[in-house]
N, C-alpha and C. Protein backbone atom coordinates (compact mmCIF):
# COMPACT_ATOMS: atom_id res chain seq x y z
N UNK A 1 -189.19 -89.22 -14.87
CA UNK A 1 -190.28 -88.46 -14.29
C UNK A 1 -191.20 -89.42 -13.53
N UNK A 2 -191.49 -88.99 -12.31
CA UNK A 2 -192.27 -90.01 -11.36
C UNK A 2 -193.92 -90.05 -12.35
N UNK A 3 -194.38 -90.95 -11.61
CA UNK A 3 -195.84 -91.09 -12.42
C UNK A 3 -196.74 -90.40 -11.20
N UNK A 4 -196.38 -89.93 -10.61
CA UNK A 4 -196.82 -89.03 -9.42
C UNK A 4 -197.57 -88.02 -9.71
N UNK A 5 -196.33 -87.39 -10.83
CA UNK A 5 -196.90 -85.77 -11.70
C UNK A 5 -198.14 -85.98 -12.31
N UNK A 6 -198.76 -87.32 -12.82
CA UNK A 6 -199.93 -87.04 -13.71
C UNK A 6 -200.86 -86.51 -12.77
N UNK A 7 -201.33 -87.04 -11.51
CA UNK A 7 -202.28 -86.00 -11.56
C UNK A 7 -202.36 -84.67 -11.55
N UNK A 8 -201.65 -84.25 -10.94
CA UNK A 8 -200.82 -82.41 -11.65
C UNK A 8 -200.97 -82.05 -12.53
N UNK A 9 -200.34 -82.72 -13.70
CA UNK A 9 -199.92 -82.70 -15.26
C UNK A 9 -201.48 -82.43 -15.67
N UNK A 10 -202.87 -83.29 -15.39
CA UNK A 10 -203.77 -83.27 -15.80
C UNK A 10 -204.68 -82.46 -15.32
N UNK A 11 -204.84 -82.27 -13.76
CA UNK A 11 -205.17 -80.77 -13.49
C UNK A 11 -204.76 -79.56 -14.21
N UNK A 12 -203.54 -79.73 -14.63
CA UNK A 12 -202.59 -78.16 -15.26
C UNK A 12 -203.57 -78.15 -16.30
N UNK A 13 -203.38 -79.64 -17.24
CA UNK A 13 -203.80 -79.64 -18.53
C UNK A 13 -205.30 -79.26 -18.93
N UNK A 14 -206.31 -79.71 -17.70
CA UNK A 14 -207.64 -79.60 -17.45
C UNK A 14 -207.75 -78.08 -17.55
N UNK A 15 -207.48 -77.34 -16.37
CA UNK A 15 -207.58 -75.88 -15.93
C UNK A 15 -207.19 -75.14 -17.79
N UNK A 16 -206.36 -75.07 -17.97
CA UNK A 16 -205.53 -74.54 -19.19
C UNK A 16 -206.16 -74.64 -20.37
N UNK A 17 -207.28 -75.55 -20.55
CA UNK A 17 -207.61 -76.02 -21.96
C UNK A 17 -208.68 -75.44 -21.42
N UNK A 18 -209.74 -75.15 -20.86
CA UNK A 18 -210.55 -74.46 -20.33
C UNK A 18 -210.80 -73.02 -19.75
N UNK A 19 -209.45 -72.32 -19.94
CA UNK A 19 -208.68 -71.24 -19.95
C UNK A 19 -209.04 -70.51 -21.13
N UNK A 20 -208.54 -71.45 -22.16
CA UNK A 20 -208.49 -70.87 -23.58
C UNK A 20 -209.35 -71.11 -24.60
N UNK A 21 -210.14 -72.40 -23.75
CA UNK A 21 -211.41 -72.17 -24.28
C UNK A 21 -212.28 -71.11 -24.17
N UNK A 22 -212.55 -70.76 -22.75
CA UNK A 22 -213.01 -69.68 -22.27
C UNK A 22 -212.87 -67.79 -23.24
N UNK A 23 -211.50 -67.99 -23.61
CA UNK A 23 -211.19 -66.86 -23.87
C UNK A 23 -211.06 -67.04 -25.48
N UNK A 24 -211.19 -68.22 -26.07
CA UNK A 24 -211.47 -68.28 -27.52
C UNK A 24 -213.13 -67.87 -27.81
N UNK A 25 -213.78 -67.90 -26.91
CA UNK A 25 -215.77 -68.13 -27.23
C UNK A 25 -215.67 -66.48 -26.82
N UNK A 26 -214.76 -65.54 -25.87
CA UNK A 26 -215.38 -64.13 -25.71
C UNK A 26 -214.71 -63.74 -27.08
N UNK A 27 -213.40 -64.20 -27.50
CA UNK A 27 -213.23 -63.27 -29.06
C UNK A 27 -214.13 -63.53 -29.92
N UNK A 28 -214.61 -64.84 -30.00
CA UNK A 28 -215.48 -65.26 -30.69
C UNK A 28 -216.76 -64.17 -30.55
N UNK A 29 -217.03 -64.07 -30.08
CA UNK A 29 -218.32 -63.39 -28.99
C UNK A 29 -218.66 -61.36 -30.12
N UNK A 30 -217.10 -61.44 -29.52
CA UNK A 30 -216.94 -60.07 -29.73
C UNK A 30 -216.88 -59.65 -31.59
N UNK A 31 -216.18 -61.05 -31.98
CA UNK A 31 -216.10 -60.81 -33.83
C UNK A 31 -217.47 -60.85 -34.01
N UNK A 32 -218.72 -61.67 -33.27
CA UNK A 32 -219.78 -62.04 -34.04
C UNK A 32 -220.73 -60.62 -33.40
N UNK A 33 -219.95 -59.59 -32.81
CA UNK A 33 -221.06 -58.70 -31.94
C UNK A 33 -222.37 -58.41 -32.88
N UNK A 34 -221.97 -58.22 -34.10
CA UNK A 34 -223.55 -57.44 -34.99
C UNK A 34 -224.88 -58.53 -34.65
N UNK A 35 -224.10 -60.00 -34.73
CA UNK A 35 -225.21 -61.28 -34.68
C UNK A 35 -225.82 -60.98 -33.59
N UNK A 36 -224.77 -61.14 -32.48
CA UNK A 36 -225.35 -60.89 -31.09
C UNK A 36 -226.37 -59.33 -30.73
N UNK A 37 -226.05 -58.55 -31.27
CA UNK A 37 -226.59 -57.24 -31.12
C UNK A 37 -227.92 -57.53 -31.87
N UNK A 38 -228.26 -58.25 -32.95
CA UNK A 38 -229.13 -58.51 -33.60
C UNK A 38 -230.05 -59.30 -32.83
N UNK A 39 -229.25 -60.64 -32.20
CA UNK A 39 -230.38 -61.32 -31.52
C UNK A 39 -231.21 -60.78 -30.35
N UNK A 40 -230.06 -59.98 -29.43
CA UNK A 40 -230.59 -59.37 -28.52
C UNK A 40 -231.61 -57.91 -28.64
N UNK A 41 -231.61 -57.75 -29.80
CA UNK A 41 -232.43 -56.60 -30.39
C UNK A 41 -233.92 -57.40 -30.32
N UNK A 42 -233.72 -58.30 -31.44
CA UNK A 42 -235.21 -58.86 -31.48
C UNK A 42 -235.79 -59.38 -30.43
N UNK A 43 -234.87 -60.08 -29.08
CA UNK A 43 -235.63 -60.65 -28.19
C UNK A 43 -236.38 -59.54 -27.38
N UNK A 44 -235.33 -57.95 -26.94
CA UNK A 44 -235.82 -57.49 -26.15
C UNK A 44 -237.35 -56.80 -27.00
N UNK A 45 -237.07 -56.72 -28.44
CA UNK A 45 -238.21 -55.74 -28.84
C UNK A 45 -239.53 -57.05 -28.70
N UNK A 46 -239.32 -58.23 -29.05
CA UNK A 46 -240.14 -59.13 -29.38
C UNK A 46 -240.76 -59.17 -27.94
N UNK A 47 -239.56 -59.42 -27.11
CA UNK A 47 -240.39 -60.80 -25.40
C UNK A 47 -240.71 -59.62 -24.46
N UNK A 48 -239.33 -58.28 -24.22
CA UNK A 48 -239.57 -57.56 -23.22
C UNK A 48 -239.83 -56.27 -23.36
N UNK A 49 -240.38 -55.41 -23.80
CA UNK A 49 -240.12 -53.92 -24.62
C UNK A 49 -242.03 -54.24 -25.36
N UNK A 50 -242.79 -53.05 -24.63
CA UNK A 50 -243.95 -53.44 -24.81
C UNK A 50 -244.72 -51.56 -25.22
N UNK A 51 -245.03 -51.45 -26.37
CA UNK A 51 -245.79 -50.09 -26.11
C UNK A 51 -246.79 -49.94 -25.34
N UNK A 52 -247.97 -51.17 -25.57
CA UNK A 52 -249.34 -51.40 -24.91
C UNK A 52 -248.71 -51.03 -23.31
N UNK A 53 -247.76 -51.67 -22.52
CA UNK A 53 -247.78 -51.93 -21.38
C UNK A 53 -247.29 -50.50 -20.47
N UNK A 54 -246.45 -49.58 -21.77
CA UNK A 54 -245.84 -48.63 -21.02
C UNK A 54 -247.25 -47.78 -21.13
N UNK A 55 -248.09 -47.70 -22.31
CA UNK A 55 -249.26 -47.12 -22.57
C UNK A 55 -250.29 -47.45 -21.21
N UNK A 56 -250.78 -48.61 -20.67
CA UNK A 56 -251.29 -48.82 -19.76
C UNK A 56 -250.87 -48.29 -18.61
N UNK A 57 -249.70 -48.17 -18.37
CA UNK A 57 -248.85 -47.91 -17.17
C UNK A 57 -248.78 -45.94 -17.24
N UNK A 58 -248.52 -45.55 -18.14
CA UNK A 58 -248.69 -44.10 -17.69
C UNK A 58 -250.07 -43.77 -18.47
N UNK A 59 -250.68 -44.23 -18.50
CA UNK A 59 -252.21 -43.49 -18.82
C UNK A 59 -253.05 -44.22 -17.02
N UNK A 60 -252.55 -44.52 -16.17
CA UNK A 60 -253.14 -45.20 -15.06
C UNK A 60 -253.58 -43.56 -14.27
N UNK A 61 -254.90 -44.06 -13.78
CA UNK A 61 -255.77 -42.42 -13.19
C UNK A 61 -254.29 -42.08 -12.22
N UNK A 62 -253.67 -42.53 -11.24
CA UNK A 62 -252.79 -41.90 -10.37
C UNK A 62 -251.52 -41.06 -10.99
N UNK A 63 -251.08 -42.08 -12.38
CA UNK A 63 -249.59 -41.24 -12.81
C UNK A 63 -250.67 -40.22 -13.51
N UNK A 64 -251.80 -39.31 -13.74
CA UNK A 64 -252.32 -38.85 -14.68
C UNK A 64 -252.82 -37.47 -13.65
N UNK A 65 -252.83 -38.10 -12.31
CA UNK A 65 -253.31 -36.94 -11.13
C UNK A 65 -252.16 -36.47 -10.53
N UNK A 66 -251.10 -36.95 -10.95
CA UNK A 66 -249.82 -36.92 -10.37
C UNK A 66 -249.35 -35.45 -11.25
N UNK A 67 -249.67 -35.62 -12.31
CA UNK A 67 -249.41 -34.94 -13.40
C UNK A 67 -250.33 -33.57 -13.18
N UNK A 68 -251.59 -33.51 -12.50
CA UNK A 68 -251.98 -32.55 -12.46
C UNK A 68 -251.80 -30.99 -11.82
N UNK A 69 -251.25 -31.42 -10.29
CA UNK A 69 -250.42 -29.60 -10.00
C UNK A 69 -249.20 -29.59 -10.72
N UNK A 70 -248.37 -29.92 -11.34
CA UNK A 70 -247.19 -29.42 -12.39
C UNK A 70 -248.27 -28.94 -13.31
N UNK A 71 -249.08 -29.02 -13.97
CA UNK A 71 -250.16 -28.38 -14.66
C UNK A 71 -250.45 -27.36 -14.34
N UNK A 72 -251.04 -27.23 -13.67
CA UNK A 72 -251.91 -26.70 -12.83
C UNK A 72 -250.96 -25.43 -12.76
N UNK A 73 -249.80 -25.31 -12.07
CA UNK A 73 -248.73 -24.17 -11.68
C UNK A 73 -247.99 -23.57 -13.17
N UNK A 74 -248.56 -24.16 -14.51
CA UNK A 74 -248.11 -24.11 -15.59
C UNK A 74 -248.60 -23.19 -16.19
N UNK A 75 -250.46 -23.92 -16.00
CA UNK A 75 -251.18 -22.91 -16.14
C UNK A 75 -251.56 -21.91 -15.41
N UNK A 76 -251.36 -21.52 -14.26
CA UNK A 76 -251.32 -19.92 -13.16
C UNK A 76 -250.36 -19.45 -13.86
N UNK A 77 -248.93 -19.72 -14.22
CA UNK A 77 -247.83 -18.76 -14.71
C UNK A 77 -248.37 -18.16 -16.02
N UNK A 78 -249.15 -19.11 -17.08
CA UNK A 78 -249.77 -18.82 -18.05
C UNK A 78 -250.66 -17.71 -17.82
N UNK A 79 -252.10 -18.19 -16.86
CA UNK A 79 -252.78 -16.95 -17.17
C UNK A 79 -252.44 -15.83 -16.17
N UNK A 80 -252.00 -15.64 -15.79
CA UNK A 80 -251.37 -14.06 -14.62
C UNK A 80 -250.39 -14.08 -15.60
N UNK A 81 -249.14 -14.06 -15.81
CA UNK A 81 -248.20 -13.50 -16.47
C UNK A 81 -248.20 -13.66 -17.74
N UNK A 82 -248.40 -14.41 -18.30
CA UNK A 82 -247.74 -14.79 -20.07
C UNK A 82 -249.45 -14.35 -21.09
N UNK A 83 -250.16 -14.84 -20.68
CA UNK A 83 -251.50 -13.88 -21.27
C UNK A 83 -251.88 -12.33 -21.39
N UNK A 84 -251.61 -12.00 -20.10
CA UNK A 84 -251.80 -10.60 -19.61
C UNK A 84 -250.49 -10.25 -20.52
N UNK A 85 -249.35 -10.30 -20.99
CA UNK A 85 -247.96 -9.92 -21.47
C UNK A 85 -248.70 -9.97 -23.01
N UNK A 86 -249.27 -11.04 -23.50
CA UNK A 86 -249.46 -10.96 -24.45
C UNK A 86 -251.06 -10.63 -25.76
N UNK A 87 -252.19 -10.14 -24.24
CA UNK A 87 -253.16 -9.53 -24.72
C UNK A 87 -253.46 -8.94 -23.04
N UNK A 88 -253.18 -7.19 -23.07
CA UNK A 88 -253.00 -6.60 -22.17
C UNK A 88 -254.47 -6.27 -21.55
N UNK A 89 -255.59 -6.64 -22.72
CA UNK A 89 -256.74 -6.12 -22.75
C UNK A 89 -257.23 -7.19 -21.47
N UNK A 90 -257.09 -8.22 -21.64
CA UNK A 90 -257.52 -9.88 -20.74
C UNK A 90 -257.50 -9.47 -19.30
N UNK A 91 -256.16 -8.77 -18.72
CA UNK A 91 -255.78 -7.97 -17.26
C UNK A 91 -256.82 -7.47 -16.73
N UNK A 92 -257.33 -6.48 -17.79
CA UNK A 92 -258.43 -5.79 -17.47
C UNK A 92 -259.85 -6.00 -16.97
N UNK A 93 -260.28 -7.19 -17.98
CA UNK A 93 -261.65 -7.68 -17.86
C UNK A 93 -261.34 -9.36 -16.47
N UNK A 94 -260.45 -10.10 -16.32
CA UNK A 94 -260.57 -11.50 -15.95
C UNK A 94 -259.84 -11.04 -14.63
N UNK A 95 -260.10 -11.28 -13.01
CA UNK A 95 -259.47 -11.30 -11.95
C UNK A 95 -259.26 -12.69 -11.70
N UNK A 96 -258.87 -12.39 -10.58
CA UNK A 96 -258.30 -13.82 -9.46
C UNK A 96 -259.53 -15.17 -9.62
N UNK A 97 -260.42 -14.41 -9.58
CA UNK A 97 -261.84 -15.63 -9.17
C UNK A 97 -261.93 -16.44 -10.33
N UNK A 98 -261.92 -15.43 -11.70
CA UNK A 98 -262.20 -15.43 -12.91
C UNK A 98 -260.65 -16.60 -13.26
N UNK A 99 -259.77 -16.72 -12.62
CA UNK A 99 -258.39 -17.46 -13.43
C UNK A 99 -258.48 -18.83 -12.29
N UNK A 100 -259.05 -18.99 -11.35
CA UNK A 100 -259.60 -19.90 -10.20
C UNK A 100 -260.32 -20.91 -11.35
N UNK A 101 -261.78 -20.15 -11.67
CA UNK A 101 -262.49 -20.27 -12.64
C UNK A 101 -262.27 -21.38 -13.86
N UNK A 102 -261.51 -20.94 -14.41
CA UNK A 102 -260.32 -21.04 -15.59
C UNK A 102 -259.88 -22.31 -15.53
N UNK A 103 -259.05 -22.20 -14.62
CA UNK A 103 -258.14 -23.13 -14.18
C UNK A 103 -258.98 -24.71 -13.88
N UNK A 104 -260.29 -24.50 -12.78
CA UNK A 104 -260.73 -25.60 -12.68
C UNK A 104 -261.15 -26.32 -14.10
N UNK A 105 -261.46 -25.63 -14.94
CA UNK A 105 -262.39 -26.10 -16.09
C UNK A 105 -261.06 -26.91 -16.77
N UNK A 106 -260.28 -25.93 -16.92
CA UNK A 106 -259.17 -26.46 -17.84
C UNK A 106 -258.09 -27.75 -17.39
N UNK A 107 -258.25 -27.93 -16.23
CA UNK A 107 -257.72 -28.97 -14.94
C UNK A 107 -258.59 -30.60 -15.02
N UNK A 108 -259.84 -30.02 -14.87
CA UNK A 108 -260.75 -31.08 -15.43
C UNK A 108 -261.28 -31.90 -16.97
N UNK A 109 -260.66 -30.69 -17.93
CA UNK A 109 -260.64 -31.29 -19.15
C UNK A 109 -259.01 -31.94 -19.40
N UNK A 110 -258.34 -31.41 -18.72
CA UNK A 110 -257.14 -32.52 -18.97
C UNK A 110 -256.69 -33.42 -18.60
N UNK A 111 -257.40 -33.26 -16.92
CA UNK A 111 -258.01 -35.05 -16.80
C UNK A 111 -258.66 -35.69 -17.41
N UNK A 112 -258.87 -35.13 -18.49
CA UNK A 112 -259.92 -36.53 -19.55
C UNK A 112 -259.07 -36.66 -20.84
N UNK A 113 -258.59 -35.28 -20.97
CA UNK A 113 -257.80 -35.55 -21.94
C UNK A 113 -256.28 -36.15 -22.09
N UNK A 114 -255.74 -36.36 -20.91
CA UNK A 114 -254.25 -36.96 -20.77
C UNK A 114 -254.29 -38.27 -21.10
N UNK A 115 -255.20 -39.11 -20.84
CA UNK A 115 -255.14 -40.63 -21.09
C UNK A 115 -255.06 -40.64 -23.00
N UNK A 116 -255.74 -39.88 -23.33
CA UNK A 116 -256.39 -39.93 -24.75
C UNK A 116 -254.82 -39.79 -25.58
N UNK A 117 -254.60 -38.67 -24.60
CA UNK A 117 -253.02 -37.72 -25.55
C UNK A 117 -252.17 -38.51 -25.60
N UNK A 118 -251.68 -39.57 -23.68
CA UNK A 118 -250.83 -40.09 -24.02
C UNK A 118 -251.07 -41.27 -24.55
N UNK A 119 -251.57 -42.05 -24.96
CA UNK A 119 -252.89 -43.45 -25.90
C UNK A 119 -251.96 -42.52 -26.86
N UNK A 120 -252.68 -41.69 -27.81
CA UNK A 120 -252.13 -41.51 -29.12
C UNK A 120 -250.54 -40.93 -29.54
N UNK A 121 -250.20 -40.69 -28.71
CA UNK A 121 -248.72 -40.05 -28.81
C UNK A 121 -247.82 -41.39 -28.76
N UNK A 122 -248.26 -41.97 -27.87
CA UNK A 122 -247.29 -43.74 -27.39
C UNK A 122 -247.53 -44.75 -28.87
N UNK A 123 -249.22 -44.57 -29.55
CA UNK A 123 -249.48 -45.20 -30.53
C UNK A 123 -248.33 -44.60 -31.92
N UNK A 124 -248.67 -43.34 -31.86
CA UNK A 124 -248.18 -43.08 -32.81
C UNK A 124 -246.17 -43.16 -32.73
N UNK A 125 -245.38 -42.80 -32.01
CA UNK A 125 -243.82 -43.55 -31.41
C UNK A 125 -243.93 -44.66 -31.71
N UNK A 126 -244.54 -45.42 -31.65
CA UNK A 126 -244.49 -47.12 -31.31
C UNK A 126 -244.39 -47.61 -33.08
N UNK A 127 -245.35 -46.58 -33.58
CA UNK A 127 -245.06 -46.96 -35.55
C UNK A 127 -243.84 -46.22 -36.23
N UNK A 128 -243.01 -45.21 -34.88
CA UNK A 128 -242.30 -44.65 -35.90
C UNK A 128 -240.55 -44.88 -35.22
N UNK A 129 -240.72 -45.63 -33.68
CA UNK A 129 -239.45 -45.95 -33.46
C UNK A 129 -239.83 -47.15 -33.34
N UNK A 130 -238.36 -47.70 -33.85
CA UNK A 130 -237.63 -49.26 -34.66
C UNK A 130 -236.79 -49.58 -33.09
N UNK A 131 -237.45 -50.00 -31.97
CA UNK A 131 -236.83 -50.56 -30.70
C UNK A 131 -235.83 -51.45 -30.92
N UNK A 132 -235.86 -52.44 -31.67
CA UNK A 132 -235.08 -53.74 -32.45
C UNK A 132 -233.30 -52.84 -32.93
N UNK A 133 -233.88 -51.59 -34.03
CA UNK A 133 -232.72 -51.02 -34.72
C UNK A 133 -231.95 -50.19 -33.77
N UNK A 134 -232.92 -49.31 -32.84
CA UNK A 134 -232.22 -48.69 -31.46
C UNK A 134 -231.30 -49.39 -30.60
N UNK A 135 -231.67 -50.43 -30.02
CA UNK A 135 -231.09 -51.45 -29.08
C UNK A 135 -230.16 -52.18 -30.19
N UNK A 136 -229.93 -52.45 -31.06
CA UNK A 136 -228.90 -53.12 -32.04
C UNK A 136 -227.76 -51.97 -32.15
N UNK A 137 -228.01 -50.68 -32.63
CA UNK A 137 -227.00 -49.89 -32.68
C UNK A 137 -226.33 -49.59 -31.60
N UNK A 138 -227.39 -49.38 -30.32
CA UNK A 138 -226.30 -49.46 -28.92
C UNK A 138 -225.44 -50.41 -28.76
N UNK A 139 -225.66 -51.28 -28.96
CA UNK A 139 -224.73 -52.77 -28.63
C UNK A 139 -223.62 -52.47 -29.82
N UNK A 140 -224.13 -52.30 -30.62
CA UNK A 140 -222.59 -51.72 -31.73
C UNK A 140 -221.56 -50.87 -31.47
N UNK A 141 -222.54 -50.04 -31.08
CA UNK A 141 -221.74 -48.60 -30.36
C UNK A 141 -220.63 -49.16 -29.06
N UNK A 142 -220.80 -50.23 -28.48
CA UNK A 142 -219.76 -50.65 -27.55
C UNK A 142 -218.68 -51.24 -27.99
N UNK A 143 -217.20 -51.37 -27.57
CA UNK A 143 -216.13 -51.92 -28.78
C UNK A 143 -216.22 -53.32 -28.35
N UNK A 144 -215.88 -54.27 -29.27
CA UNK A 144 -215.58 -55.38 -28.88
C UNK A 144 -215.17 -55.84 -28.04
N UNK A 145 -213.87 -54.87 -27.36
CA UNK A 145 -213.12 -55.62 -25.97
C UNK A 145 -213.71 -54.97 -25.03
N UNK A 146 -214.45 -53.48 -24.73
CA UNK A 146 -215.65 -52.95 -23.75
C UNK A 146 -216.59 -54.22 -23.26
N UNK A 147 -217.05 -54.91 -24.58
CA UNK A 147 -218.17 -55.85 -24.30
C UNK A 147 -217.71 -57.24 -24.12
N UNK A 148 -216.13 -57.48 -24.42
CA UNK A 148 -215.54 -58.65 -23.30
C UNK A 148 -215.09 -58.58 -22.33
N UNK A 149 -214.82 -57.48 -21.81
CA UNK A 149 -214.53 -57.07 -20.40
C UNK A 149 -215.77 -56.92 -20.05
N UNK A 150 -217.20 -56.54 -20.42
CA UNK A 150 -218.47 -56.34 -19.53
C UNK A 150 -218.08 -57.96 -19.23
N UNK A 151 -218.50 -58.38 -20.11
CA UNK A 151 -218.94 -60.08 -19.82
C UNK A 151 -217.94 -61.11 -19.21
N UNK A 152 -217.10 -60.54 -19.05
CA UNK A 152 -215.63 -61.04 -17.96
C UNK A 152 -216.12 -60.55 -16.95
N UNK A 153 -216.62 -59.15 -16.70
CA UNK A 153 -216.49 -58.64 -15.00
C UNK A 153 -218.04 -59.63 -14.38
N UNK A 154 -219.05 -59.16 -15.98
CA UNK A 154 -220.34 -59.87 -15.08
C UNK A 154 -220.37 -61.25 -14.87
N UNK A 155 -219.34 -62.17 -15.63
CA UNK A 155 -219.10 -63.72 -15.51
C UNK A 155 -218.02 -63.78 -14.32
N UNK A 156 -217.44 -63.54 -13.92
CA UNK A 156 -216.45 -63.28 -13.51
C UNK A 156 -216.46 -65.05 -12.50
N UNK A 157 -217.31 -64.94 -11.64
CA UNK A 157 -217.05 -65.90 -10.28
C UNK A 157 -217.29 -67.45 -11.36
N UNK A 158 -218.25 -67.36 -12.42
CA UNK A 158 -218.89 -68.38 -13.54
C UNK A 158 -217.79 -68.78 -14.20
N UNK A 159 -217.03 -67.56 -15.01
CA UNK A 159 -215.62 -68.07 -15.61
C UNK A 159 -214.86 -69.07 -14.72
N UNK A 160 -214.43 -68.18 -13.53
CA UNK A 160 -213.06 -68.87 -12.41
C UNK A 160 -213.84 -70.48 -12.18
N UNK A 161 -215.67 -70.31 -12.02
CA UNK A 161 -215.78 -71.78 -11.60
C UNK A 161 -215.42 -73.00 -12.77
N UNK A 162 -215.62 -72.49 -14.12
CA UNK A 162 -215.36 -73.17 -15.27
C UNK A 162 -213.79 -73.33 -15.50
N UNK A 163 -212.75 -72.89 -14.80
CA UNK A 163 -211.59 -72.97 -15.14
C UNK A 163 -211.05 -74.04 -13.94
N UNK A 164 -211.44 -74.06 -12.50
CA UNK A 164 -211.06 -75.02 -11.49
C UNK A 164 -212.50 -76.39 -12.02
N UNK A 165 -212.90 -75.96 -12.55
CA UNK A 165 -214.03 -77.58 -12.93
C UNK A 165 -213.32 -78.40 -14.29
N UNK A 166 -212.35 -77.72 -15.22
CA UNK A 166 -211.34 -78.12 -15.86
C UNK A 166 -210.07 -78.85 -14.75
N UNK A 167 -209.84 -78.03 -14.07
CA UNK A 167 -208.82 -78.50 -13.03
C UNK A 167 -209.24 -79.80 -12.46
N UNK A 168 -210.27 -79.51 -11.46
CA UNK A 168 -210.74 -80.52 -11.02
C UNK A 168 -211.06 -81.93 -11.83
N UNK A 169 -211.67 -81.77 -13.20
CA UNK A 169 -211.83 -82.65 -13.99
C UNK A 169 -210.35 -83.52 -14.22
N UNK A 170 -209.52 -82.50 -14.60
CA UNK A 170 -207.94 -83.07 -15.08
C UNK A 170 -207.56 -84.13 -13.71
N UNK A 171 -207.46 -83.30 -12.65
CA UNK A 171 -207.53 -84.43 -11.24
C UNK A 171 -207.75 -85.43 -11.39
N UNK A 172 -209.36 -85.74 -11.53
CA UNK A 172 -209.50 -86.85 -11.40
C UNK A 172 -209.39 -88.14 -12.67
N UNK A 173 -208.97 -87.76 -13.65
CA UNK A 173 -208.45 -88.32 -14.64
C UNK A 173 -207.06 -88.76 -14.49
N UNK A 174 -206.01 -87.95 -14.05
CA UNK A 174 -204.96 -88.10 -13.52
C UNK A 174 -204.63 -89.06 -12.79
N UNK A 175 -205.61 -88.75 -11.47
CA UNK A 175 -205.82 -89.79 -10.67
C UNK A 175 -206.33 -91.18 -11.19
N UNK A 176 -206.86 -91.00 -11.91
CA UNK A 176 -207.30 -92.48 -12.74
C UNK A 176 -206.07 -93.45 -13.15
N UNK A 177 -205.85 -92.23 -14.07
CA UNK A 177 -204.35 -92.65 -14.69
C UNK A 177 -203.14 -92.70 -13.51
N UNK A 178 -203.72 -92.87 -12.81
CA UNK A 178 -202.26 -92.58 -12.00
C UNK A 178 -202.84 -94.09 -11.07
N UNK A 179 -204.11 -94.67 -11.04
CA UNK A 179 -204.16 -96.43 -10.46
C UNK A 179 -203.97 -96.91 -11.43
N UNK A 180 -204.25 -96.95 -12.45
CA UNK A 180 -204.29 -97.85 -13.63
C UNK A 180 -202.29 -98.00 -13.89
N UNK A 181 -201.90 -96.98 -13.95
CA UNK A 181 -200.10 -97.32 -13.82
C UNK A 181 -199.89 -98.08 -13.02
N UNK A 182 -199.82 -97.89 -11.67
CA UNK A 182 -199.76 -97.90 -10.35
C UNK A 182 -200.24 -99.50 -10.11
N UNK A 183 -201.38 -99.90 -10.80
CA UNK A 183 -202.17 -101.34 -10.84
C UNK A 183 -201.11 -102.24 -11.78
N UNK A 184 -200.60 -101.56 -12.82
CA UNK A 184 -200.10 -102.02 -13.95
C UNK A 184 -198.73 -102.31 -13.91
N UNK A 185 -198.02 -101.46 -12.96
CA UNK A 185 -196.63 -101.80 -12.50
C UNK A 185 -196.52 -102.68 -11.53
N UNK A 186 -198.00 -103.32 -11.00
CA UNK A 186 -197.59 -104.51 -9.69
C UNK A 186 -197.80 -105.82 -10.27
């Protein structure tokens, strides 16, 4: 066999051992999913996953005025149809001006009151869902080889570069080995 082949031989050998390295750390990956589902539970509930922030963010005056004609058309269906249906006497005594009336008062108290509602509704969710146990069971819920094929498709160009940087590595080792013969046979 020429001494030619080593650098070949060691590219092959480079690429190949980095192959199966590669694909020993996703089984790995996939046996340890509960760990992983665990860690990634606590980081997102701990670093990214915020009640205060979603609380700040929809109690803001615009998402809260935004909110007000869906109201607003909630309450017209309310008092013309669903009141009058259910105290026939109300038809009688309250017109158009009178549900105008109505409406502004009740429009303006729930602009004061939406920040408050959603403040305590977000407070109170926030003590009774477990974000950490939610986001852990999803990641469970995916099968092992689902979630080495995610992480194959989303590694994908990262893998191939880690398998020719084995190659490449073997090269130039090869090549090493291939002056040092080459030096050694003159």
């Amino acid at each position: 066999m020429s001494v030619y082949f080593i650098p070949l031989l060691t590219a092959l050998a480079g690429w190949f051992t980095n192959k199966i390295t590669i694909s020993l750390l996703l089984n790995i990956f996939s046996k340890k999913q509960q760990q992983f589902a665990d860690q990634v539970a606590d980081f997102v509930s701990k670093q990214l996953f915020s009640f205060d922030d979603i609380r700040r963010q929809l109690a803001e005056p615009e998402k809260i005025k935004s909110m007000i004609p869906v109201v607003e058309v909630h309450m017209d269906t309310f008092l013309r149809e669903k009141l009058p249906e259910a105290m026939p006497v109300f038809k009688m005594f309250i017109g158009d001006s009178t549900i105008q009336q109505v409406k502004k008062v009740l429009v303006a108290e729930l602009d004061n009151m939406f920040p408050e509602i959603i403040d305590q509704y977000l407070q109170h969710t926030a003590k009774e869902l477990d974000v950490r146990q939610l986001i852990s069971r999803k990641i469970m819920g995916i099968s092992g080889e689902q979630l080495k094929e995610q992480i194959k498709g989303s590694l994908r160009k990262e893998l191939r570069m880690a398998e020719l940087a084995g190659a490449l590595f073997g090269l130039v080792i090869g090549l090493l080995q291939l002056m040092i013969a080459l030096h050694h046979t003159n």
